[in-house]
PDB file of N, CA and C in Angstrom:
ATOM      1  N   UNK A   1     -25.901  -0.875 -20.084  1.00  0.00           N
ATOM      2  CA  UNK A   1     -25.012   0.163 -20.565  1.00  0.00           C
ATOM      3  C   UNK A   1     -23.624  -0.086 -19.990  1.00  0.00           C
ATOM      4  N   UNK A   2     -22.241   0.047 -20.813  1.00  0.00           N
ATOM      5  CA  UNK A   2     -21.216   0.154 -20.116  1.00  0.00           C
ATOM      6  C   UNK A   2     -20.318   0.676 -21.048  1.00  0.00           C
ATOM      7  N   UNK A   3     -19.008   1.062 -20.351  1.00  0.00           N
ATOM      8  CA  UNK A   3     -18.452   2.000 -21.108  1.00  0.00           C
ATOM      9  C   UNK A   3     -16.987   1.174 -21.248  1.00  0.00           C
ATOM     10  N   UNK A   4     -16.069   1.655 -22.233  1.00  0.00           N
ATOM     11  CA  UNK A   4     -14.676   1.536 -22.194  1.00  0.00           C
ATOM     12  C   UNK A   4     -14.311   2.833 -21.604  1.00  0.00           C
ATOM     13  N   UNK A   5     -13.100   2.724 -20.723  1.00  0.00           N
ATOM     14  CA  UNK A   5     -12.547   3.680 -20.006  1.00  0.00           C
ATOM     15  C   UNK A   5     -11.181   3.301 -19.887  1.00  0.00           C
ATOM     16  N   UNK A   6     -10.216   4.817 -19.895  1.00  0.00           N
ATOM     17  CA  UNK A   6      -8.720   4.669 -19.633  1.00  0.00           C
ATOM     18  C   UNK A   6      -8.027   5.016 -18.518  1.00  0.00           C
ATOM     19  N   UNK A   7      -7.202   4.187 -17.154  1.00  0.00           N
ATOM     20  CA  UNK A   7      -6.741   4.485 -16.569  1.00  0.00           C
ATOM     21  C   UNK A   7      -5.549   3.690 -16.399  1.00  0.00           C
ATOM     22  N   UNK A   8      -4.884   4.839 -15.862  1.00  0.00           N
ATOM     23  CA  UNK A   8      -3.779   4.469 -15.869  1.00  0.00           C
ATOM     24  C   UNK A   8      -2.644   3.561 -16.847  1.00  0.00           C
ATOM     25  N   UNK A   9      -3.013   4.147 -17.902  1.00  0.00           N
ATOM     26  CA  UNK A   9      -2.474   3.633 -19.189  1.00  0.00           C
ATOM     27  C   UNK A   9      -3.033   1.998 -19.324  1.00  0.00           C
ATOM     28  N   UNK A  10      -4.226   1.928 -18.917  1.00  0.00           N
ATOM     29  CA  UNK A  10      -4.981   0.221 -19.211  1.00  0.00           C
ATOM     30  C   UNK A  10      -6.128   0.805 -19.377  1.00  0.00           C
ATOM     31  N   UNK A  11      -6.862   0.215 -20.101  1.00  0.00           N
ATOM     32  CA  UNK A  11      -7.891   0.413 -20.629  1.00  0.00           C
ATOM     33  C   UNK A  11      -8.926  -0.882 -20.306  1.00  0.00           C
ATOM     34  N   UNK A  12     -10.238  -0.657 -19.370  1.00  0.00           N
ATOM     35  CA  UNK A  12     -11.102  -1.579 -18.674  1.00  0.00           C
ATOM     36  C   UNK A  12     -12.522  -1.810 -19.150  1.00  0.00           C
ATOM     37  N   UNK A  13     -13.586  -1.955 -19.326  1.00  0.00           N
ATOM     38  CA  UNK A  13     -14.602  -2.441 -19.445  1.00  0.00           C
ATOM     39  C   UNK A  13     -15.668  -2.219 -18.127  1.00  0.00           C
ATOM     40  N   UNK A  14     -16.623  -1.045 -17.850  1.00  0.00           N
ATOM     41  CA  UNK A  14     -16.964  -1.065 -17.200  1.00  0.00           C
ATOM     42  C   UNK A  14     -18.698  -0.781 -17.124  1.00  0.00           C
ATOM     43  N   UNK A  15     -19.167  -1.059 -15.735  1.00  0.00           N
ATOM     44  CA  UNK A  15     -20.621  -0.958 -15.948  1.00  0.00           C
ATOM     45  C   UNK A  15     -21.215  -0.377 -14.664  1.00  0.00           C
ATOM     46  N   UNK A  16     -22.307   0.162 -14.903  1.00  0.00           N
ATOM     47  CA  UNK A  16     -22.272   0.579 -13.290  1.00  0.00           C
ATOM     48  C   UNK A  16     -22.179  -0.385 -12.454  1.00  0.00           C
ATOM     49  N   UNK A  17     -21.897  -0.021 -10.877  1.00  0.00           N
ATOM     50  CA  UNK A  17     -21.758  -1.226  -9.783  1.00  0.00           C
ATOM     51  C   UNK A  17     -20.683  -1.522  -9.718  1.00  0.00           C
ATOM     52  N   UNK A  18     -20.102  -1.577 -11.049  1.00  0.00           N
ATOM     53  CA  UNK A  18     -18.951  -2.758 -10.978  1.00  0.00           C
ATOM     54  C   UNK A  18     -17.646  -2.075  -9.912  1.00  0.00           C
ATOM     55  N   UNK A  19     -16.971  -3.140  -9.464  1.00  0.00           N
ATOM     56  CA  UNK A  19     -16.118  -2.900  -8.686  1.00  0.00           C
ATOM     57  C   UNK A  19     -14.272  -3.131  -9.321  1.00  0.00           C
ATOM     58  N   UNK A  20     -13.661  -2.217 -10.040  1.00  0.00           N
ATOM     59  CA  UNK A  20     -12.769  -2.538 -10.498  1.00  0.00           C
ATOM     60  C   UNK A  20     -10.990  -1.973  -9.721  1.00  0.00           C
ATOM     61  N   UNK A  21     -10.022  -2.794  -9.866  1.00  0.00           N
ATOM     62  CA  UNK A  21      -8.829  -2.427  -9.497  1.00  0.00           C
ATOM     63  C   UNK A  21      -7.888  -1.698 -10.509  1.00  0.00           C
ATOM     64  N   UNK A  22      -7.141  -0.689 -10.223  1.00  0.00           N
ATOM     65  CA  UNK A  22      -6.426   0.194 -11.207  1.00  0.00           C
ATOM     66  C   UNK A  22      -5.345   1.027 -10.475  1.00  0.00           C
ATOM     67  N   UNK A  23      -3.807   1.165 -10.568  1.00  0.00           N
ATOM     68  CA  UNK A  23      -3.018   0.760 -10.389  1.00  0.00           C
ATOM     69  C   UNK A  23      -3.148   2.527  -9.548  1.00  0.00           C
ATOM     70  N   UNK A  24      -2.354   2.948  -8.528  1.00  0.00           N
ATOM     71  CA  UNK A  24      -2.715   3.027  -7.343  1.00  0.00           C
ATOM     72  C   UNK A  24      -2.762   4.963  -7.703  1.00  0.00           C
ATOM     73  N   UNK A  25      -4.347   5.548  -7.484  1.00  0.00           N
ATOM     74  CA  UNK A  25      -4.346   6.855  -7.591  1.00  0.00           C
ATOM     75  C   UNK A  25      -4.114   7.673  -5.882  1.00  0.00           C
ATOM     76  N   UNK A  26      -2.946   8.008  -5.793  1.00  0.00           N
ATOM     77  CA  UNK A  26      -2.401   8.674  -4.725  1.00  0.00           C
ATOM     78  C   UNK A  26      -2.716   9.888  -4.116  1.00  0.00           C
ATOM     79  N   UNK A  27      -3.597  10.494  -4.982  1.00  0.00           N
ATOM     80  CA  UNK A  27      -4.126  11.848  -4.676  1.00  0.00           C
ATOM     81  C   UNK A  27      -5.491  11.762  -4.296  1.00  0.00           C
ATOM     82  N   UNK A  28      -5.938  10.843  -4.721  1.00  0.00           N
ATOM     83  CA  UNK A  28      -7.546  10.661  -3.852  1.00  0.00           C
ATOM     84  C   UNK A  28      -7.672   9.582  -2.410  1.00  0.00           C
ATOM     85  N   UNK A  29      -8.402   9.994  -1.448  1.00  0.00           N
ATOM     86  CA  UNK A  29      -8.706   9.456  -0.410  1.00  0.00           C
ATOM     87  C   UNK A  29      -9.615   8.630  -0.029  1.00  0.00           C
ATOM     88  N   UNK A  30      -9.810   7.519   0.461  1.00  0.00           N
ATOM     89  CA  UNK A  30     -11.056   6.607   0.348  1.00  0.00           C
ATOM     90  C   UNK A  30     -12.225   7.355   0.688  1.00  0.00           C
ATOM     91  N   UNK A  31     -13.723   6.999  -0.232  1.00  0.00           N
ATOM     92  CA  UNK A  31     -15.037   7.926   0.124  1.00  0.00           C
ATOM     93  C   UNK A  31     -14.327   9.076  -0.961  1.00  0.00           C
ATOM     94  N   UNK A  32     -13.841   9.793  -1.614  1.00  0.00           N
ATOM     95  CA  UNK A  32     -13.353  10.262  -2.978  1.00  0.00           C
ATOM     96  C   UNK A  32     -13.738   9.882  -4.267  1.00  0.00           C
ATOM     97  N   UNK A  33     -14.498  11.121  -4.605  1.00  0.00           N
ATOM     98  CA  UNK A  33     -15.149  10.796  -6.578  1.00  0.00           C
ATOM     99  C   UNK A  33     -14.082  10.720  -6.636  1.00  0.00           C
ATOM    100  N   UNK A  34     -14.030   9.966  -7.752  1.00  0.00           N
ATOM    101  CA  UNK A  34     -12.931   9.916  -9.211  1.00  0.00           C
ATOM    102  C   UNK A  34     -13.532  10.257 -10.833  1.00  0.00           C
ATOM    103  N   UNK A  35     -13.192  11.064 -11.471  1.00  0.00           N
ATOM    104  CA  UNK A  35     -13.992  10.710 -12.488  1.00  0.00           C
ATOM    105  C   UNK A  35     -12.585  10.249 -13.983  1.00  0.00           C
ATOM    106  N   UNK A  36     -13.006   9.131 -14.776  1.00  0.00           N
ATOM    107  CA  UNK A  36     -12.401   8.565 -15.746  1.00  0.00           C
ATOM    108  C   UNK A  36     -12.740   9.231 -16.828  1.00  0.00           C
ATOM    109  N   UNK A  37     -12.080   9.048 -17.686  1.00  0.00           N
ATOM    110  CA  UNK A  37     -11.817   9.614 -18.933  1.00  0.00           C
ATOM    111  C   UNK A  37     -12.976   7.990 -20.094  1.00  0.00           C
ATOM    112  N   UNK A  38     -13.506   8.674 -20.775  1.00  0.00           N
ATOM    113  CA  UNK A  38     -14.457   7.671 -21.725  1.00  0.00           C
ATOM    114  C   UNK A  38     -13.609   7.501 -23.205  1.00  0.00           C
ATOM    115  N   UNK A  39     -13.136   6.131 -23.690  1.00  0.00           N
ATOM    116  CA  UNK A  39     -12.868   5.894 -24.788  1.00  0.00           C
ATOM    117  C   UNK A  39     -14.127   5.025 -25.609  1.00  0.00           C
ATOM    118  N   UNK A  40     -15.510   4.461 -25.372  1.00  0.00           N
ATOM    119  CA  UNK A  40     -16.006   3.655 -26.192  1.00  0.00           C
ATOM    120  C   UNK A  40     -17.272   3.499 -24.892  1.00  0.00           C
ATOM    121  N   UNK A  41     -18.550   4.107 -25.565  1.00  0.00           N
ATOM    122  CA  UNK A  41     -19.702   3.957 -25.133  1.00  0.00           C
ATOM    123  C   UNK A  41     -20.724   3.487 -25.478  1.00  0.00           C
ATOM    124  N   UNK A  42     -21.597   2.259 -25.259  1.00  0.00           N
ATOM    125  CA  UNK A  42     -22.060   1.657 -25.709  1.00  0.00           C
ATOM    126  C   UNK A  42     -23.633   1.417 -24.388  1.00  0.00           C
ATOM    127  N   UNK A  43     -24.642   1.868 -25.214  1.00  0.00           N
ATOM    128  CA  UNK A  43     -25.880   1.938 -24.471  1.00  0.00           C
ATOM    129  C   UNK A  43     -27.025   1.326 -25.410  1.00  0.00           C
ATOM    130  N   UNK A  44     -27.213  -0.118 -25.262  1.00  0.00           N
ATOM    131  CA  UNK A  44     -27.993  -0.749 -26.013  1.00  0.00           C
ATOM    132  C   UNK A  44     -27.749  -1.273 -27.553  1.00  0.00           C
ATOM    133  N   UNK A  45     -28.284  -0.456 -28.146  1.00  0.00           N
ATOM    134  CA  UNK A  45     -28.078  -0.626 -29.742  1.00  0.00           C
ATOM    135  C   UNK A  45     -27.271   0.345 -30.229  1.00  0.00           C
ATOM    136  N   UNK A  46     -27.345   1.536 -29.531  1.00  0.00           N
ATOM    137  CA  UNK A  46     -26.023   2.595 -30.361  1.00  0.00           C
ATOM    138  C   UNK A  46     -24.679   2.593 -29.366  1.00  0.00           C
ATOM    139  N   UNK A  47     -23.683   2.427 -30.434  1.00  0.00           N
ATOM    140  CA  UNK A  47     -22.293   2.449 -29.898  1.00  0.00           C
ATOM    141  C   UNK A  47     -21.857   3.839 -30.361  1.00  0.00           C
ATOM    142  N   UNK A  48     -21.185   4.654 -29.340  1.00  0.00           N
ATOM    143  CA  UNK A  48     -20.558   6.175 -29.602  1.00  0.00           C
ATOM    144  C   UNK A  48     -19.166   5.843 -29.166  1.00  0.00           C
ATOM    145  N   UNK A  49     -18.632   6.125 -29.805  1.00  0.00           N
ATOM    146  CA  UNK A  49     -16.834   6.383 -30.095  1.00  0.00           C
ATOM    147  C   UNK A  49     -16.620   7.525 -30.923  1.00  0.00           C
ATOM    148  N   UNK A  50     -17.314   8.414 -31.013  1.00  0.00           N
ATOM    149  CA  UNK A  50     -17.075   9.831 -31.544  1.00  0.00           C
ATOM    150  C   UNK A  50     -16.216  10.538 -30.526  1.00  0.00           C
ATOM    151  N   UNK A  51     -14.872  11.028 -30.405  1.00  0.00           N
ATOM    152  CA  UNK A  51     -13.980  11.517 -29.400  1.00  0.00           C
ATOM    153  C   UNK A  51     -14.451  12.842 -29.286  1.00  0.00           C
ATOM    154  N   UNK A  52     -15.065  13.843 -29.947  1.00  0.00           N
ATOM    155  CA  UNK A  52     -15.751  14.828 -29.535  1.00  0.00           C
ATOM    156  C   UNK A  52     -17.143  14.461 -28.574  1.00  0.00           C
ATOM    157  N   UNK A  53     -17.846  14.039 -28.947  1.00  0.00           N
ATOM    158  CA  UNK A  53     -19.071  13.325 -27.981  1.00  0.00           C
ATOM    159  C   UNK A  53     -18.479  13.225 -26.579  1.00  0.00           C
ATOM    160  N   UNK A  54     -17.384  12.462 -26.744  1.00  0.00           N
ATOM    161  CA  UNK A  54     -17.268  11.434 -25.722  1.00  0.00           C
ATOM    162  C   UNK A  54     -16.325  12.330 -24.861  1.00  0.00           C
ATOM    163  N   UNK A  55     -16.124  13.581 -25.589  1.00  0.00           N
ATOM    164  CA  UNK A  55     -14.909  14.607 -24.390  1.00  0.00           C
ATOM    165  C   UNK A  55     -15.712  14.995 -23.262  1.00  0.00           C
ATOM    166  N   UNK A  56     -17.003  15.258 -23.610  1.00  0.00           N
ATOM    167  CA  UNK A  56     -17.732  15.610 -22.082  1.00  0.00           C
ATOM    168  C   UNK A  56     -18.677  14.801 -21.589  1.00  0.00           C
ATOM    169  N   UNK A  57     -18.035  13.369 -21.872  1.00  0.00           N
ATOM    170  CA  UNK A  57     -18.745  11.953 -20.848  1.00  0.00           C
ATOM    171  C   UNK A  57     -17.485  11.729 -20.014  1.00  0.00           C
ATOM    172  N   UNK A  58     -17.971  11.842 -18.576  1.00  0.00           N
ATOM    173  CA  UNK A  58     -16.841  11.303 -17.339  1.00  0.00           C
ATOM    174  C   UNK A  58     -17.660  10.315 -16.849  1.00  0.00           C
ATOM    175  N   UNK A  59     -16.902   9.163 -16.930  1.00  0.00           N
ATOM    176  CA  UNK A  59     -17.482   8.110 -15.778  1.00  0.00           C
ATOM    177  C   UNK A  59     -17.048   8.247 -14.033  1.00  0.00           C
ATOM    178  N   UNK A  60     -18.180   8.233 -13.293  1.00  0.00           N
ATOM    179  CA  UNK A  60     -17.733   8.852 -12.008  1.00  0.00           C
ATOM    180  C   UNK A  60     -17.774   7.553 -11.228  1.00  0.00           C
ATOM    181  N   UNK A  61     -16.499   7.182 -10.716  1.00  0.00           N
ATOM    182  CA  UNK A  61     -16.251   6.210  -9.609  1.00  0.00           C
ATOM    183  C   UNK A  61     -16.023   6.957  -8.106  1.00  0.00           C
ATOM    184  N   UNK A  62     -15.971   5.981  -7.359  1.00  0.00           N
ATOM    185  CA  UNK A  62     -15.952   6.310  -5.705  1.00  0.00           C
ATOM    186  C   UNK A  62     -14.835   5.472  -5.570  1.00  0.00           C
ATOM    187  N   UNK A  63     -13.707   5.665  -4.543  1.00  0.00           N
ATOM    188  CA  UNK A  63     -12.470   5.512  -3.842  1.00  0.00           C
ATOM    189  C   UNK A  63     -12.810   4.343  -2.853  1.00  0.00           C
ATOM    190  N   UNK A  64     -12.648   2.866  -2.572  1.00  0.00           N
ATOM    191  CA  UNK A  64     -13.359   2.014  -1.878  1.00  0.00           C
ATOM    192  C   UNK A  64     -12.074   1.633  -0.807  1.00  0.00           C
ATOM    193  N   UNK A  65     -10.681   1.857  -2.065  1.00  0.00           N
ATOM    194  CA  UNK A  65      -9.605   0.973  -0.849  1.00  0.00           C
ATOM    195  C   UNK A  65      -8.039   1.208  -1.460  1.00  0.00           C
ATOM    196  N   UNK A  66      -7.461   1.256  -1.240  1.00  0.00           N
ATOM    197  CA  UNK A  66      -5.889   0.829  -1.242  1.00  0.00           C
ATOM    198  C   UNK A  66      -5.089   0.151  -0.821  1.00  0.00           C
ATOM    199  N   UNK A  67      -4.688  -0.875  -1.514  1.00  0.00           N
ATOM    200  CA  UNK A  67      -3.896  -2.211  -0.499  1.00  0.00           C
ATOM    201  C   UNK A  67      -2.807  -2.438  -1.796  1.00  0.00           C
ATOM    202  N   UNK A  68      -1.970  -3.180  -1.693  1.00  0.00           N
ATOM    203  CA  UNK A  68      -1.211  -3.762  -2.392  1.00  0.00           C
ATOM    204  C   UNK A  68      -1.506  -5.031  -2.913  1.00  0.00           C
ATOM    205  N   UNK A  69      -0.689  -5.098  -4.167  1.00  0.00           N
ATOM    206  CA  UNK A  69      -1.333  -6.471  -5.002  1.00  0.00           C
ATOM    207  C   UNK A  69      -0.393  -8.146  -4.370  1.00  0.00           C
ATOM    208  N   UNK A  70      -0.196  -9.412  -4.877  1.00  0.00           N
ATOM    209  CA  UNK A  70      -0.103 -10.648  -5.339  1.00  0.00           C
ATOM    210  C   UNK A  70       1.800 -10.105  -5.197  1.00  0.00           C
ATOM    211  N   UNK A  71       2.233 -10.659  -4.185  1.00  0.00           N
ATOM    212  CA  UNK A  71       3.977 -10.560  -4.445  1.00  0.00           C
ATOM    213  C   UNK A  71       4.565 -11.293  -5.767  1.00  0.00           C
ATOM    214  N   UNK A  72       5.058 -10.338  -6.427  1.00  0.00           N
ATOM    215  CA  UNK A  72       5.788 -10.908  -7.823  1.00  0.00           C
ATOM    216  C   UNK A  72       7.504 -11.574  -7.433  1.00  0.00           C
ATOM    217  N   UNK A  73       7.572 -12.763  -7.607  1.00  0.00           N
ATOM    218  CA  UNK A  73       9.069 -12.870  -7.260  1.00  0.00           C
ATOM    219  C   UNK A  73       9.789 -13.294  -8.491  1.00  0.00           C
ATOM    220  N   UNK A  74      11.286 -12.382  -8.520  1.00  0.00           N
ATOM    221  CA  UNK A  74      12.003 -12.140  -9.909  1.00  0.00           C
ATOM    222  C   UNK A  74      13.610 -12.883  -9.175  1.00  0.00           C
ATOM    223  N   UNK A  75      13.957 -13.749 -10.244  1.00  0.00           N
ATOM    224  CA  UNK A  75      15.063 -13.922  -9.746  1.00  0.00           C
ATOM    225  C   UNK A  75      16.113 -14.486 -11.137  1.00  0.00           C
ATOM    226  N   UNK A  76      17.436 -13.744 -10.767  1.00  0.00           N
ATOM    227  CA  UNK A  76      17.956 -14.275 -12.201  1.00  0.00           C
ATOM    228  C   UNK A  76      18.746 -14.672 -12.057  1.00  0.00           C
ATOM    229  N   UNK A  77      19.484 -15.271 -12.696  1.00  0.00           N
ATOM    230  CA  UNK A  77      21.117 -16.258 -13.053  1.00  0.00           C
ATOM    231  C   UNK A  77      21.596 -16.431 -13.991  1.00  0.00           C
ATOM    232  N   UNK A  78      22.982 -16.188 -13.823  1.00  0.00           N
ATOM    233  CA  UNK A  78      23.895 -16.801 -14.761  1.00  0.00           C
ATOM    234  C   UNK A  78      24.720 -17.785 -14.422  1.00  0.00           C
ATOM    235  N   UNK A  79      24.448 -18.424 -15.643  1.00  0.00           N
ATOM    236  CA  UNK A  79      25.220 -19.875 -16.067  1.00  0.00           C
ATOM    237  C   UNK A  79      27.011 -19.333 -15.706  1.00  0.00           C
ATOM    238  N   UNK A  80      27.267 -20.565 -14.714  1.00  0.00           N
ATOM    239  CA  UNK A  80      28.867 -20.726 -14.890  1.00  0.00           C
ATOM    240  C   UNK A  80      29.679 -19.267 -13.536  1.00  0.00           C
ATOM    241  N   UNK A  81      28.781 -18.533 -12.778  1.00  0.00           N
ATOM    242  CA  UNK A  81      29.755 -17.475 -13.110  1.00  0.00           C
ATOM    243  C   UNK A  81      29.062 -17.233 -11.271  1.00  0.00           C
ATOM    244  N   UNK A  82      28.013 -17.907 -10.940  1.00  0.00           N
ATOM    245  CA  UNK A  82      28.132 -17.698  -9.384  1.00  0.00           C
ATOM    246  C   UNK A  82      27.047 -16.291  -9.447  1.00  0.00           C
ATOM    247  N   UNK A  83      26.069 -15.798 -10.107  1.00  0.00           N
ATOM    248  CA  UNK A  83      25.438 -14.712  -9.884  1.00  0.00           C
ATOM    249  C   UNK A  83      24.239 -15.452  -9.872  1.00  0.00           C
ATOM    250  N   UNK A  84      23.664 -15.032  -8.771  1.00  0.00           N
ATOM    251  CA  UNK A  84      22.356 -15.451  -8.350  1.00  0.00           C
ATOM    252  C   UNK A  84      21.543 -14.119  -8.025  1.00  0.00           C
ATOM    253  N   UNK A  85      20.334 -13.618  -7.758  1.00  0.00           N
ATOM    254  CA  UNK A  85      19.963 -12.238  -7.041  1.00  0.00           C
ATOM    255  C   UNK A  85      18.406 -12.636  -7.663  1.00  0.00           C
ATOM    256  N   UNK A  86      17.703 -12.333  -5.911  1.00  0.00           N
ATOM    257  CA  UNK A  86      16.169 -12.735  -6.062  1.00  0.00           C
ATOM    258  C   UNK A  86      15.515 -11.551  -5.555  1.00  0.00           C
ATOM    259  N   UNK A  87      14.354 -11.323  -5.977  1.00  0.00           N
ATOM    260  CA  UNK A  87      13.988  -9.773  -5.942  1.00  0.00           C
ATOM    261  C   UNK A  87      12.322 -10.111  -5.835  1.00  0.00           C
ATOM    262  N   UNK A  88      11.647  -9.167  -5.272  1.00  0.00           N
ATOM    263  CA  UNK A  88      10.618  -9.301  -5.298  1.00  0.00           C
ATOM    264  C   UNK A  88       9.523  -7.733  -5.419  1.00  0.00           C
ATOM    265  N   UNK A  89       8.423  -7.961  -5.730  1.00  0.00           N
ATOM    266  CA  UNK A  89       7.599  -6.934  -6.230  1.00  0.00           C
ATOM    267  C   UNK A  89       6.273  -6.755  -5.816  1.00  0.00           C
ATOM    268  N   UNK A  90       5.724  -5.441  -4.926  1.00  0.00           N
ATOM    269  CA  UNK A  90       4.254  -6.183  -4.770  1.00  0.00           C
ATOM    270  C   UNK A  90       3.598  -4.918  -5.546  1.00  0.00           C
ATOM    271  N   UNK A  91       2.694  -4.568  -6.536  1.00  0.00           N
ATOM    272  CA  UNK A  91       1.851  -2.921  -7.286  1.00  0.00           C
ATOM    273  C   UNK A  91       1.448  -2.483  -6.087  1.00  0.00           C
ATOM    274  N   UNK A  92       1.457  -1.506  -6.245  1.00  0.00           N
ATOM    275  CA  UNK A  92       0.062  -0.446  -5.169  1.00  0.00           C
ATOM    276  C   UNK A  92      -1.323  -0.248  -5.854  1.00  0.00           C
ATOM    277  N   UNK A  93      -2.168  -0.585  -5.569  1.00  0.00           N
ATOM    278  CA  UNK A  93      -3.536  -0.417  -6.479  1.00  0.00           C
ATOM    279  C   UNK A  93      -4.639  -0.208  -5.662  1.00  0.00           C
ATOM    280  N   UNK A  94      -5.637   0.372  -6.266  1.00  0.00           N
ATOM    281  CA  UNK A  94      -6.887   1.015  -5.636  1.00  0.00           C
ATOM    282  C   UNK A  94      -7.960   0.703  -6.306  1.00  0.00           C
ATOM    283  N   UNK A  95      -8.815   0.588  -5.123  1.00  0.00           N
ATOM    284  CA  UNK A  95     -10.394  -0.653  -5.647  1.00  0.00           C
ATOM    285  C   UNK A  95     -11.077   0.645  -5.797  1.00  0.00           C
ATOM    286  N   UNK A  96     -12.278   1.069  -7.194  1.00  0.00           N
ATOM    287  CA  UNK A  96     -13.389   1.552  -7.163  1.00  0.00           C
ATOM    288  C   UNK A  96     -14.046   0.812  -7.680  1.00  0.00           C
ATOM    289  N   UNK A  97     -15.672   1.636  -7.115  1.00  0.00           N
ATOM    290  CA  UNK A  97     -16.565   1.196  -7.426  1.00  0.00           C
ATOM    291  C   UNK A  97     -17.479   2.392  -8.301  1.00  0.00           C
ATOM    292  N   UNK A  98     -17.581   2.066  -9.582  1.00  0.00           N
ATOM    293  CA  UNK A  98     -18.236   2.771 -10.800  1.00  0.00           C
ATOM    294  C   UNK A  98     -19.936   2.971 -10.218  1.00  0.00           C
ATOM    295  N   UNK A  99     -20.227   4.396  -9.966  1.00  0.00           N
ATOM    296  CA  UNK A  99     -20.773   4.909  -9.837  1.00  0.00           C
ATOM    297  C   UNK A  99     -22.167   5.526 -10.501  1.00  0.00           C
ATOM    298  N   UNK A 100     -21.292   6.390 -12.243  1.00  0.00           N
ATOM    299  CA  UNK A 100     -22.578   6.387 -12.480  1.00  0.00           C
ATOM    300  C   UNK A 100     -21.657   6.840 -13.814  1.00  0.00           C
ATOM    301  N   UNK A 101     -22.819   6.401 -15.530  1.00  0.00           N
ATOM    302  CA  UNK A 101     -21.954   6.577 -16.336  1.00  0.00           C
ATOM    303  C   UNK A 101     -23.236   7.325 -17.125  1.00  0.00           C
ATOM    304  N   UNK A 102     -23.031   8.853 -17.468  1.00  0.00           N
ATOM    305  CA  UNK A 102     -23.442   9.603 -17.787  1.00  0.00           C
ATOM    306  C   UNK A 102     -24.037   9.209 -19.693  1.00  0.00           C
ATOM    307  N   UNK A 103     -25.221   9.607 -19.967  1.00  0.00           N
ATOM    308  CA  UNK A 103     -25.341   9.555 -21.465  1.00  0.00           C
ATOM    309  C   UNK A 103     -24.767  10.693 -22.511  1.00  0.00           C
ATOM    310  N   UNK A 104     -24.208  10.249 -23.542  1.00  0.00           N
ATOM    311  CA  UNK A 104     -23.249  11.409 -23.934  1.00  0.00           C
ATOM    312  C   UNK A 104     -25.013  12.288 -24.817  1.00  0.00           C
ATOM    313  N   UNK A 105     -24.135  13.963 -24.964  1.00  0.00           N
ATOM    314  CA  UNK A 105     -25.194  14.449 -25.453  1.00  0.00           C
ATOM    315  C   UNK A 105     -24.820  15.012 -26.990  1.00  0.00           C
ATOM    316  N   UNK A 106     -25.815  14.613 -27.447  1.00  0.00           N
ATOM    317  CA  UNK A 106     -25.255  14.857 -29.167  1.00  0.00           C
ATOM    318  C   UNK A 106     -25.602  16.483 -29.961  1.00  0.00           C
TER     319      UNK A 106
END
């Protein structure tokens, strides 16, 4: 069984166990349910994407970590004119681990 789910304006692929990263929820504390919002449920042979169904399926994750991502380095120039400027970027993101993904009820 695994579900499509939306966070944080990305949309993931998940199953129980799985351990996924999603860009950094600030209001929960590590050891913290989370529960996700369900776009596309799929348990064997029947697939549910009915958005009424699926309004009262929450996938419930647990809060594992918060660290920062992979330093992004940005740097730009222009031709002829002496402008150089290097910049760098690191996300804030938070590891769960998918918990338990409820069967929708019809």
């Amino acid at each position: 069984m695994y579900a499509i789910v939306r966070t944080g304006g990305r949309q993931q692929k998940v199953a129980e166990g799985d351990v996924i990263e999603v860009d950094r929820l600030s209001t929960n504390e590590v050891g913290d349910s989370v529960e996700l919002s369900t776009l596309l449920l799929v348990d064997g042979e029947s697939v549910t994407s009915d958005p009424w169904v699926l309004a009262g399926v929450k996938v419930q994750a647990e809060v594992l970590d918060h660290h920062k991502g992979e330093k992004i380095r940005i740097q730009k120039y222009k031709n002829k004119t002496g402008y150089r400027r290097r910049i760098g970027h690191r996300q804030l993101h938070t590891q769960l681990r998918i918990t338990s993904i409820p069967t929708p009820t019809k």
